[in-house]
Each structure stands twice: as structure tokens, then as C-alpha cells.
C-alpha atoms as a PDB file:
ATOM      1  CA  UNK A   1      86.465 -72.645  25.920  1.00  0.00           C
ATOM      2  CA  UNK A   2      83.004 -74.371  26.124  1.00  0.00           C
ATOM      3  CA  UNK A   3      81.974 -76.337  29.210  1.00  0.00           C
ATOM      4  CA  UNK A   4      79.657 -79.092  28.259  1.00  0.00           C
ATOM      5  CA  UNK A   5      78.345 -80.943  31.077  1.00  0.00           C
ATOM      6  CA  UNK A   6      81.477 -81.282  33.231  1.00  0.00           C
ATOM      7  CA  UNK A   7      83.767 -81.682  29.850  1.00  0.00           C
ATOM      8  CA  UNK A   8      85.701 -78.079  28.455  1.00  0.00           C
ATOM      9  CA  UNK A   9      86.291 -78.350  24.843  1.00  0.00           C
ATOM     10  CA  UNK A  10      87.983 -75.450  23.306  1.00  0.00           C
ATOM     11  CA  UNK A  11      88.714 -75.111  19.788  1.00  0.00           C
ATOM     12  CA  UNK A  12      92.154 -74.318  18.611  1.00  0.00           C
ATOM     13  CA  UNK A  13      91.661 -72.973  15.466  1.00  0.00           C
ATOM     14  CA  UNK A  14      91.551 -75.114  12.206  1.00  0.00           C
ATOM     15  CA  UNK A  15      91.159 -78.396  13.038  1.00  0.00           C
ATOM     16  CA  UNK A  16      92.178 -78.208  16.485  1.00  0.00           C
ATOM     17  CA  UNK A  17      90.510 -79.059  19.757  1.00  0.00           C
ATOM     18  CA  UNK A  18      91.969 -79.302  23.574  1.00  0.00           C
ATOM     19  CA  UNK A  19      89.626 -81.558  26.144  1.00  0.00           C
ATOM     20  CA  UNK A  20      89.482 -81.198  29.585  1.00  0.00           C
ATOM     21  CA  UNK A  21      87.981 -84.125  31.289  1.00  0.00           C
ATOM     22  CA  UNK A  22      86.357 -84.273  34.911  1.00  0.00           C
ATOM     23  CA  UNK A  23      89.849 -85.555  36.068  1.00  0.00           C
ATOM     24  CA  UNK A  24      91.743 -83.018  34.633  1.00  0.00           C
ATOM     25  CA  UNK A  25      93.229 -85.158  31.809  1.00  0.00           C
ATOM     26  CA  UNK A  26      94.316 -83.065  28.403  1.00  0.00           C
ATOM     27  CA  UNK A  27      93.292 -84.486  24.726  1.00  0.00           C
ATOM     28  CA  UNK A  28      94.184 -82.887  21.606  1.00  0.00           C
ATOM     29  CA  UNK A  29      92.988 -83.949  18.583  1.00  0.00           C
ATOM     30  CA  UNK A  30      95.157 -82.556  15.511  1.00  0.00           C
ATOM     31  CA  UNK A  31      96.472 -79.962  16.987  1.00  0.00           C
ATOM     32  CA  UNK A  32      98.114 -77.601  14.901  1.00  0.00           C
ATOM     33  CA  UNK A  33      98.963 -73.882  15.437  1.00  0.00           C
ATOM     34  CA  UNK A  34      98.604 -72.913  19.125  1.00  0.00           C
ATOM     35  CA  UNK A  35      98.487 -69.498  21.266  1.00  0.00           C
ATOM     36  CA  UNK A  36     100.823 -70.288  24.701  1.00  0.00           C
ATOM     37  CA  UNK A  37      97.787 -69.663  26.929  1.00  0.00           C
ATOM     38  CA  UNK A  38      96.176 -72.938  25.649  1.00  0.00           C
ATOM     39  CA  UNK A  39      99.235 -75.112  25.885  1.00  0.00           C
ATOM     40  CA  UNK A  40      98.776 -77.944  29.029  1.00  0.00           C
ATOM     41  CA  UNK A  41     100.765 -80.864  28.122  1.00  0.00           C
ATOM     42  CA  UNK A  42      98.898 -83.927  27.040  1.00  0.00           C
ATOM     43  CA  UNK A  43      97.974 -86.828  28.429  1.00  0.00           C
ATOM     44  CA  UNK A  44      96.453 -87.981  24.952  1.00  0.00           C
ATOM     45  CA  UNK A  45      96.727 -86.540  21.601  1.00  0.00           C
ATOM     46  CA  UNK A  46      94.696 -88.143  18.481  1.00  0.00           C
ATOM     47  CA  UNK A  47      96.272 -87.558  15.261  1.00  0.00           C
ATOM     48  CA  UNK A  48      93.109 -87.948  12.526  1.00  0.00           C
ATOM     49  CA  UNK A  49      96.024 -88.150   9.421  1.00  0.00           C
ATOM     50  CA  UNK A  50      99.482 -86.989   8.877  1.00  0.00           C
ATOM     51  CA  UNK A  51      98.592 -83.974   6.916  1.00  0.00           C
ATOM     52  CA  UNK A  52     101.112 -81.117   7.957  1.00  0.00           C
ATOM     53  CA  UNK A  53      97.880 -79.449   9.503  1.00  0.00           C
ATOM     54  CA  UNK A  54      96.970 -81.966  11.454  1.00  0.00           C
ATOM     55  CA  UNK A  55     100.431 -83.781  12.446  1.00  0.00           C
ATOM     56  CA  UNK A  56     102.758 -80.881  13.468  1.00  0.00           C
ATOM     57  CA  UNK A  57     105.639 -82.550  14.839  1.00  0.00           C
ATOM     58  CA  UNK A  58     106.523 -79.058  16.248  1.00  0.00           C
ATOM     59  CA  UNK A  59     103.442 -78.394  18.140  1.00  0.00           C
ATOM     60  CA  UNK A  60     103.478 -82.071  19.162  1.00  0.00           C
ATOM     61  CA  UNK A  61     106.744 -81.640  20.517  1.00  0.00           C
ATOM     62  CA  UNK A  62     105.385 -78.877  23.014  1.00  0.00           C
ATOM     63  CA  UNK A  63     102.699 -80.650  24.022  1.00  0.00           C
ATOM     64  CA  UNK A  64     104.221 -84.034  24.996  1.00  0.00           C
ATOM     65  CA  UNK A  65     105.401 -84.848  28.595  1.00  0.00           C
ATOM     66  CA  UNK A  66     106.841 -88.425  29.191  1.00  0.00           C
ATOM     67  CA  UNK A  67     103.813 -90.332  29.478  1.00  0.00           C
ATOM     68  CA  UNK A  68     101.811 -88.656  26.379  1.00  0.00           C
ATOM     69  CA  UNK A  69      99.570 -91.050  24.242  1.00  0.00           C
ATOM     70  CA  UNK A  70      99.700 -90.275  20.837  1.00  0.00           C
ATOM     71  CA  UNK A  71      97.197 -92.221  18.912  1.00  0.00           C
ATOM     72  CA  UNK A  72      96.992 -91.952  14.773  1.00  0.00           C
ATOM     73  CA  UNK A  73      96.316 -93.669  11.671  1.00  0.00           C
ATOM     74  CA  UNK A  74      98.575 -95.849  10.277  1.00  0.00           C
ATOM     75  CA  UNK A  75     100.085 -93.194   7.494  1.00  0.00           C
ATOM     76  CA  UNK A  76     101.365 -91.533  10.726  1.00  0.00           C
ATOM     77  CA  UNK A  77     104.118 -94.357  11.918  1.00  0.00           C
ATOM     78  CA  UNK A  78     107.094 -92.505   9.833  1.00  0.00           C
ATOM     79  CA  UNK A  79     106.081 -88.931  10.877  1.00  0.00           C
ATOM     80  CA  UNK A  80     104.859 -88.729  14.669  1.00  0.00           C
ATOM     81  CA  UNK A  81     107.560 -89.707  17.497  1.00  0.00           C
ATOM     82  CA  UNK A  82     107.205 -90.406  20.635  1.00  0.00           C
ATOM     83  CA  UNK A  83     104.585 -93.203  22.335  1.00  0.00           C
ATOM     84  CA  UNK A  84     102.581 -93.607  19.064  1.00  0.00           C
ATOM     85  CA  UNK A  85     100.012 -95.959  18.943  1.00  0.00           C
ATOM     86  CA  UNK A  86      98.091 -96.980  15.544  1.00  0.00           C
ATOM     87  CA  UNK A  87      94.473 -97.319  14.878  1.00  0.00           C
ATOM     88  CA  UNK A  88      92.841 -97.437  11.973  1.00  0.00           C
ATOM     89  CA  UNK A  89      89.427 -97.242  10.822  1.00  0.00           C
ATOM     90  CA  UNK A  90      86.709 -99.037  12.747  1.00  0.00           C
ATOM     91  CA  UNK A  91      88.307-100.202  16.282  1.00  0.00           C
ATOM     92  CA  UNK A  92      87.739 -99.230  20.145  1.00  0.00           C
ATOM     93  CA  UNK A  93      90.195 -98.290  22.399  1.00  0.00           C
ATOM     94  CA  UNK A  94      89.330 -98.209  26.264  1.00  0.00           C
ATOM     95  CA  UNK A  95      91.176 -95.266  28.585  1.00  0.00           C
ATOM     96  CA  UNK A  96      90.508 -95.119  32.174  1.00  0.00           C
ATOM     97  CA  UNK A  97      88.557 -91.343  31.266  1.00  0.00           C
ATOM     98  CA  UNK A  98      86.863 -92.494  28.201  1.00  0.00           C
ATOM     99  CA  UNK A  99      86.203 -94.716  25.310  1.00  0.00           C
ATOM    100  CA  UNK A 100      87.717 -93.674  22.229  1.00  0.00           C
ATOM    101  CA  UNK A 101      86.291 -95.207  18.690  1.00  0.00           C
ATOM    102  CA  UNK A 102      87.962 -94.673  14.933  1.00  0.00           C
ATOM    103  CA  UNK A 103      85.457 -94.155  12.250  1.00  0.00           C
ATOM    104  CA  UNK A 104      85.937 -94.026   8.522  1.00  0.00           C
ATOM    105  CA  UNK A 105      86.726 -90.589   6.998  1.00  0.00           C
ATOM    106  CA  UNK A 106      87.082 -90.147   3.828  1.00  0.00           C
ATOM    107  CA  UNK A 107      86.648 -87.560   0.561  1.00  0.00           C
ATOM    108  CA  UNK A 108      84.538 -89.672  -2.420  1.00  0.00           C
ATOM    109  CA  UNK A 109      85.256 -87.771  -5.675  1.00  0.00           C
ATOM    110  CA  UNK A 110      88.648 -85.822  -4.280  1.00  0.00           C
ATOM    111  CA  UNK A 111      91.675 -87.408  -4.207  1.00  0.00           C
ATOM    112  CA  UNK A 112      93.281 -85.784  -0.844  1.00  0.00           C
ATOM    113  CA  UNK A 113      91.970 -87.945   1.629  1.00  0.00           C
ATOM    114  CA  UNK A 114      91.397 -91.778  -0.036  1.00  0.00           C
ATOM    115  CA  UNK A 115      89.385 -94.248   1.956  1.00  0.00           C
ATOM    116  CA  UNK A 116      91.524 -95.904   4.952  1.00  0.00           C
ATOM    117  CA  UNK A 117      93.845 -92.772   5.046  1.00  0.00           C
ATOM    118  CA  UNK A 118      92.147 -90.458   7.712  1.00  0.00           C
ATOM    119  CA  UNK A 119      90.118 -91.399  11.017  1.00  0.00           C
ATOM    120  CA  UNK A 120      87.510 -89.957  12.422  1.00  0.00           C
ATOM    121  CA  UNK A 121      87.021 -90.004  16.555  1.00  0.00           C
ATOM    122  CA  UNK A 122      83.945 -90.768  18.692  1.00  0.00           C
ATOM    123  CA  UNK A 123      85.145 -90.045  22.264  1.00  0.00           C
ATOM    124  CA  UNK A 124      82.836 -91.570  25.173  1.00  0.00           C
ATOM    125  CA  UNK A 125      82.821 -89.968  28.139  1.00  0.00           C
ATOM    126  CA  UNK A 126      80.224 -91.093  31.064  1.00  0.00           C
ATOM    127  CA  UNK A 127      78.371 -87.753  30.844  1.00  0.00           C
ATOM    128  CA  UNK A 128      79.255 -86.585  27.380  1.00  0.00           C
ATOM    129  CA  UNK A 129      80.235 -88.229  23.516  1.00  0.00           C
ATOM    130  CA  UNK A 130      82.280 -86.052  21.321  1.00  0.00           C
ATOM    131  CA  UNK A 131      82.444 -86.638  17.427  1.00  0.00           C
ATOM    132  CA  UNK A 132      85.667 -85.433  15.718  1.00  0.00           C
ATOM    133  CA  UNK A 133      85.034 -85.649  11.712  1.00  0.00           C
ATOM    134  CA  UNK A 134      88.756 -85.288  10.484  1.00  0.00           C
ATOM    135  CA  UNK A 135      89.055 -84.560   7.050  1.00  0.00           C
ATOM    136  CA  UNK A 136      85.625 -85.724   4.715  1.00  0.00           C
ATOM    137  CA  UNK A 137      83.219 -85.460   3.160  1.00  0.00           C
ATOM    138  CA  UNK A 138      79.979 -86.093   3.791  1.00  0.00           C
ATOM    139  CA  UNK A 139      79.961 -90.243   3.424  1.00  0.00           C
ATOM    140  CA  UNK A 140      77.234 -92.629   4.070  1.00  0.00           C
ATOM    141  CA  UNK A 141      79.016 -94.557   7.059  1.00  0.00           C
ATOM    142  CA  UNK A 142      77.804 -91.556   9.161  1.00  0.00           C
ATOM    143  CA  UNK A 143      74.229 -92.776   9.301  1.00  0.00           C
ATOM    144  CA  UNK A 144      75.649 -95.454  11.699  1.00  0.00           C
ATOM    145  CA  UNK A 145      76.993 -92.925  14.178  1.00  0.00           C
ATOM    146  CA  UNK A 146      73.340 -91.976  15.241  1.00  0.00           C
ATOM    147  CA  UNK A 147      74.330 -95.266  17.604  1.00  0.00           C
ATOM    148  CA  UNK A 148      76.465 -93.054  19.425  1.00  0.00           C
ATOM    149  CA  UNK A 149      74.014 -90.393  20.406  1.00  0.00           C
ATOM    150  CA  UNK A 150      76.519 -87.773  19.676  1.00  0.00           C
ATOM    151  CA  UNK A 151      76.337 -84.635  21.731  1.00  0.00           C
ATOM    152  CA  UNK A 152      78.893 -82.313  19.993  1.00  0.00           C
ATOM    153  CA  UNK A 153      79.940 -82.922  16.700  1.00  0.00           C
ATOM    154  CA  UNK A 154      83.119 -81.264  14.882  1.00  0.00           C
ATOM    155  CA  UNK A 155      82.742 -81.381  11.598  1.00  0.00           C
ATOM    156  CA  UNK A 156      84.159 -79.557   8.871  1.00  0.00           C
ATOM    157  CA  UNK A 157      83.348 -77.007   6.349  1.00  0.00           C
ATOM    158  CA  UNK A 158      85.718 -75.448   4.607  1.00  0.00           C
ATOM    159  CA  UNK A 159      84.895 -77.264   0.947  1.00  0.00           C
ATOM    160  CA  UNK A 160      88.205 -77.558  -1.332  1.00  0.00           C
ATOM    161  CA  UNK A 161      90.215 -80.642   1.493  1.00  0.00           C
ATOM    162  CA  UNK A 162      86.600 -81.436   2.912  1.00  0.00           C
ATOM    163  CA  UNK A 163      82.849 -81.263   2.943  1.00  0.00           C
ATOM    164  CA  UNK A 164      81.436 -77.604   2.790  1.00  0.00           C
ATOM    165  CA  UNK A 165      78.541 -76.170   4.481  1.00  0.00           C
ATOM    166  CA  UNK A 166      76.296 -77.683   2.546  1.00  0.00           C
ATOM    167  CA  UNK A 167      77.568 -81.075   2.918  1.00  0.00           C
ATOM    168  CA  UNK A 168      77.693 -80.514   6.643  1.00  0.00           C
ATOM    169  CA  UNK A 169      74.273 -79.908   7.153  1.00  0.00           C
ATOM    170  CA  UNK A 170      73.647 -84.064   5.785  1.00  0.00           C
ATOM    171  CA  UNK A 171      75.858 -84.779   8.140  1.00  0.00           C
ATOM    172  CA  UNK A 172      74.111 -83.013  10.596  1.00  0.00           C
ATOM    173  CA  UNK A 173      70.755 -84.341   9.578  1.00  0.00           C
ATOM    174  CA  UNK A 174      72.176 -88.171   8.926  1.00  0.00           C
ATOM    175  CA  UNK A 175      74.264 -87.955  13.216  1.00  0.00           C
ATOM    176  CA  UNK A 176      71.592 -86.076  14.790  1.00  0.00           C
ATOM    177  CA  UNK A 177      73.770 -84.012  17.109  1.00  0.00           C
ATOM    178  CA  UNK A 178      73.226 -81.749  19.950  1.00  0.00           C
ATOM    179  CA  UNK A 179      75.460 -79.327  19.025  1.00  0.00           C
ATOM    180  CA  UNK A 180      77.902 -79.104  16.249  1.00  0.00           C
ATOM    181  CA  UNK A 181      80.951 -76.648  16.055  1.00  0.00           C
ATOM    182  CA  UNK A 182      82.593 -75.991  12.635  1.00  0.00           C
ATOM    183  CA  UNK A 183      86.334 -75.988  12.082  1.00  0.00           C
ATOM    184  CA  UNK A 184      88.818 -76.719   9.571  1.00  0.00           C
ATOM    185  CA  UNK A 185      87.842 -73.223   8.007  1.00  0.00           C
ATOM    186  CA  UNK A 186      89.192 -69.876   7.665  1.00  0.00           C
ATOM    187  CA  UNK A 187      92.506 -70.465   8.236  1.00  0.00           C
ATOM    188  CA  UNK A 188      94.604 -72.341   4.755  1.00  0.00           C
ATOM    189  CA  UNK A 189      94.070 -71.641   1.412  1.00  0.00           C
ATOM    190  CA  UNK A 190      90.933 -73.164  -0.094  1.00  0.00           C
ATOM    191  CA  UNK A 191      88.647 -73.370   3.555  1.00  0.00           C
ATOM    192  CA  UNK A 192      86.684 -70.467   3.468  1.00  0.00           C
ATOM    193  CA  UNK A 193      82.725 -70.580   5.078  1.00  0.00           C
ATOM    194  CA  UNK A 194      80.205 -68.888   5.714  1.00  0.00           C
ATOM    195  CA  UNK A 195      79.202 -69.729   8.985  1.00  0.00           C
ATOM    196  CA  UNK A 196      76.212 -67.445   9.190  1.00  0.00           C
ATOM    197  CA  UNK A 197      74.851 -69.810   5.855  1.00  0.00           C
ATOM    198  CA  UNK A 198      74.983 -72.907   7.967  1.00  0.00           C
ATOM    199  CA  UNK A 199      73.327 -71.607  10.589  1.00  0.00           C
ATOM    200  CA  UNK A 200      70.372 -70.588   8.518  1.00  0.00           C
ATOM    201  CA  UNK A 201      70.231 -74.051   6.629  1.00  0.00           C
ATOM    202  CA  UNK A 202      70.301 -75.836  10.223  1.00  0.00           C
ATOM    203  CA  UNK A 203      67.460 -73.273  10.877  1.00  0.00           C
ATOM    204  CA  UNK A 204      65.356 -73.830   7.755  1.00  0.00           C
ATOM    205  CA  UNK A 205      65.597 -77.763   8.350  1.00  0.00           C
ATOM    206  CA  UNK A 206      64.572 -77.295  12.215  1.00  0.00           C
ATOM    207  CA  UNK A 207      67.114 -79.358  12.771  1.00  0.00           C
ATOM    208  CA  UNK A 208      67.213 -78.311  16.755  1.00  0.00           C
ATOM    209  CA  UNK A 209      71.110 -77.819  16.855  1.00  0.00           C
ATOM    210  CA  UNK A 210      73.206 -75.808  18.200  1.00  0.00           C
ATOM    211  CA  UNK A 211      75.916 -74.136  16.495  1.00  0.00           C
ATOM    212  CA  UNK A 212      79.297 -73.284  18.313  1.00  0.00           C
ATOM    213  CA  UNK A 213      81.506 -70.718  17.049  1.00  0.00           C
ATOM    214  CA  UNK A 214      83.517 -69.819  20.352  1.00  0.00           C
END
């Protein structure tokens, strides 16, 4: 767990993240496998696609408590259950702890993730603005997030599904982040990193970002 200002992030493993805002509200975003001591039921879970990594009914399931939001993309409507409302690309949403926006994620020469299919999240908190990535590549619709002034960006690296590391340093360069945390590697088939490479190209590019790995 990272605290950020007055907002605790902690990454889940793969694509995975639980938020903790100043009111003690939960947020997952895509969360997947899960040790017990980081289960607090939800308040709001994002779902970026319906992938079986990032839509686990099962660890849903154990997350959800009556009154649990579950936001997703439209491919999610015949998988998730429960309170599930749709959003695709390019709308706002406003929740009494933050703003949540969907942004286009996408791969351009792959075929796994087609344009329209996955979200990404910008989360807007009064003290703090999270960017989740989902599942891309590096596109050119993340020049516009520089709007945002993202603080911590999640962004992933593991090649094969998604951009690699080299990919995610343009992204890096194009958002101008604070911080950025890799995920979505290490942990399937096909998303290995090296993490100690992406540090170095942040370095040589004097970028001035921070690189979470907790």
C-alpha cells in the first residue's frame, strides 16, 4: 500500500488496484486474484473489459456488499451481475468522493483489445487524479490526458495483450505523470518486464518520474 496525499492505492497484482479514499470508500479497478488481507468490500468497482483477468465474477462476488457500484464497458452487460452500470469510451461520471472519466484504450496492430472494447479510467479526487490504462497500447488519444494533470499513472507493460516497456515510456513522456506504477506484468503467460529497463529509460529521458513497484 502507497499513501499518496491522503489517497492509499495498493496494487493487487496484475492489473489490480484497491483505493482508499479520505472517507474511507473502497474502489477496485479489475480486480482479479486477491490475498484475504486486502479484501474490504466495495463501494465501487471499475471493470476496464470483460477479459477473464480483469472481470472475475468470483472475486467480484467477494467483494460486493448490497450497495456496490460496478461500473464497465459495454462488452461487460452479459458477464458482470449485480448493480452494473455501463460506460463507454469518452463520458464523466460524478460520485460524491470523486469524478470518474472513461478514456479510449485500445491495441492498434493486435487484435485482443479493438477500439471501443476496453476503457481506460481517470479518477478525480480533490487532492489527487489517478490514471488507470486498462489494456493498450501506446495510442495517440493519450496526448489529451496531459489535461488531467495526472499524478499516478497505471499503465501497463507486459508487451504480448498490451504496450511493453518501451511503449510505456511514450506514454509516460506524451501524460506527463508524477508517478507511474507498472502492472499487468509478471503474472499470465506472455507479460513478462523488466522493470529495472524502464526505470533506466525514464532515467535517460529525465523524465522526473517516479516509479512504483510496491
Amino acid at each position: 500500500m502507497v499513501k499518496i496525499e491522503d489517497v492509499n492505492i495498493t496494487w493487487l497484482g496484475h492489473a489490480g488496484f484497491k483505493i482508499k479514499t479520505p472517507s474511507n470508500k473502497i474502489i477496485y479497478i479489475d480486480p482479479y486474484v486477491i490475498k484475504d488481507e486486502n479484501i474490504e468490500a466495495a463501494d465501487y468497482i471499475l471493470i476496464t473489459h470483460d477479459h477473464y483477468d480483469h472481470l472475475c465474477k468470483d472475486t467480484i462476488n467477494k467483494l460486493t456488499k448490497q450497495n456496490t457500484e460496478i461500473i464497465g464497458t459495454p462488452s461487460c452487460i452479459s458477464k458482470a451481475e449485480g448493480n452494473l452500470r455501463i460506460m463507454p469510451n469518452d463520458e464523466k461520471k460524478v460520485f460524491p468522493d470523486f469524478e470518474l472519466w472513461s478514456v479510449p484504450a485500445y491495441n492498434r496492430e493486435k487484435q485482443f483489445h479493438p477500439r471501443g472494447f476496453v476503457n481506460g479510467y481517470v479518477l478525480v479526487f480533490p487532492t489527487l487524479t489517478i490514471y488507470h490504462a486498462g489494456d493498450t497500447d501506446f495510442i495517440p488519444e493519450m496526448e489529451k490526458l496531459k489535461k488531467f494533470d495526472i499524478d499516478v499513472a497505471l499503465l501497463p507493460v507486459g508487451g504480448t495483450y498490451t504496450m511493453d516497456v518501451r511503449e510505456a515510456v511514450k506514454a509516460v513522456r506524451a501524460i506527463k505523470p508524477k508517478k507511474v506504477w507498472p502492472m499487468h506484468y509478471g503474472t499470465i503467460e506472455g507479460t513478462e518486464a523488466d522493470i529495472n529497463q524502464l526505470k533506466q529509460l525514464i532515467k535517460n529521458y529525465e523524465l522526473n518520474v517516479e516509479v512504483i513497484t510496491e
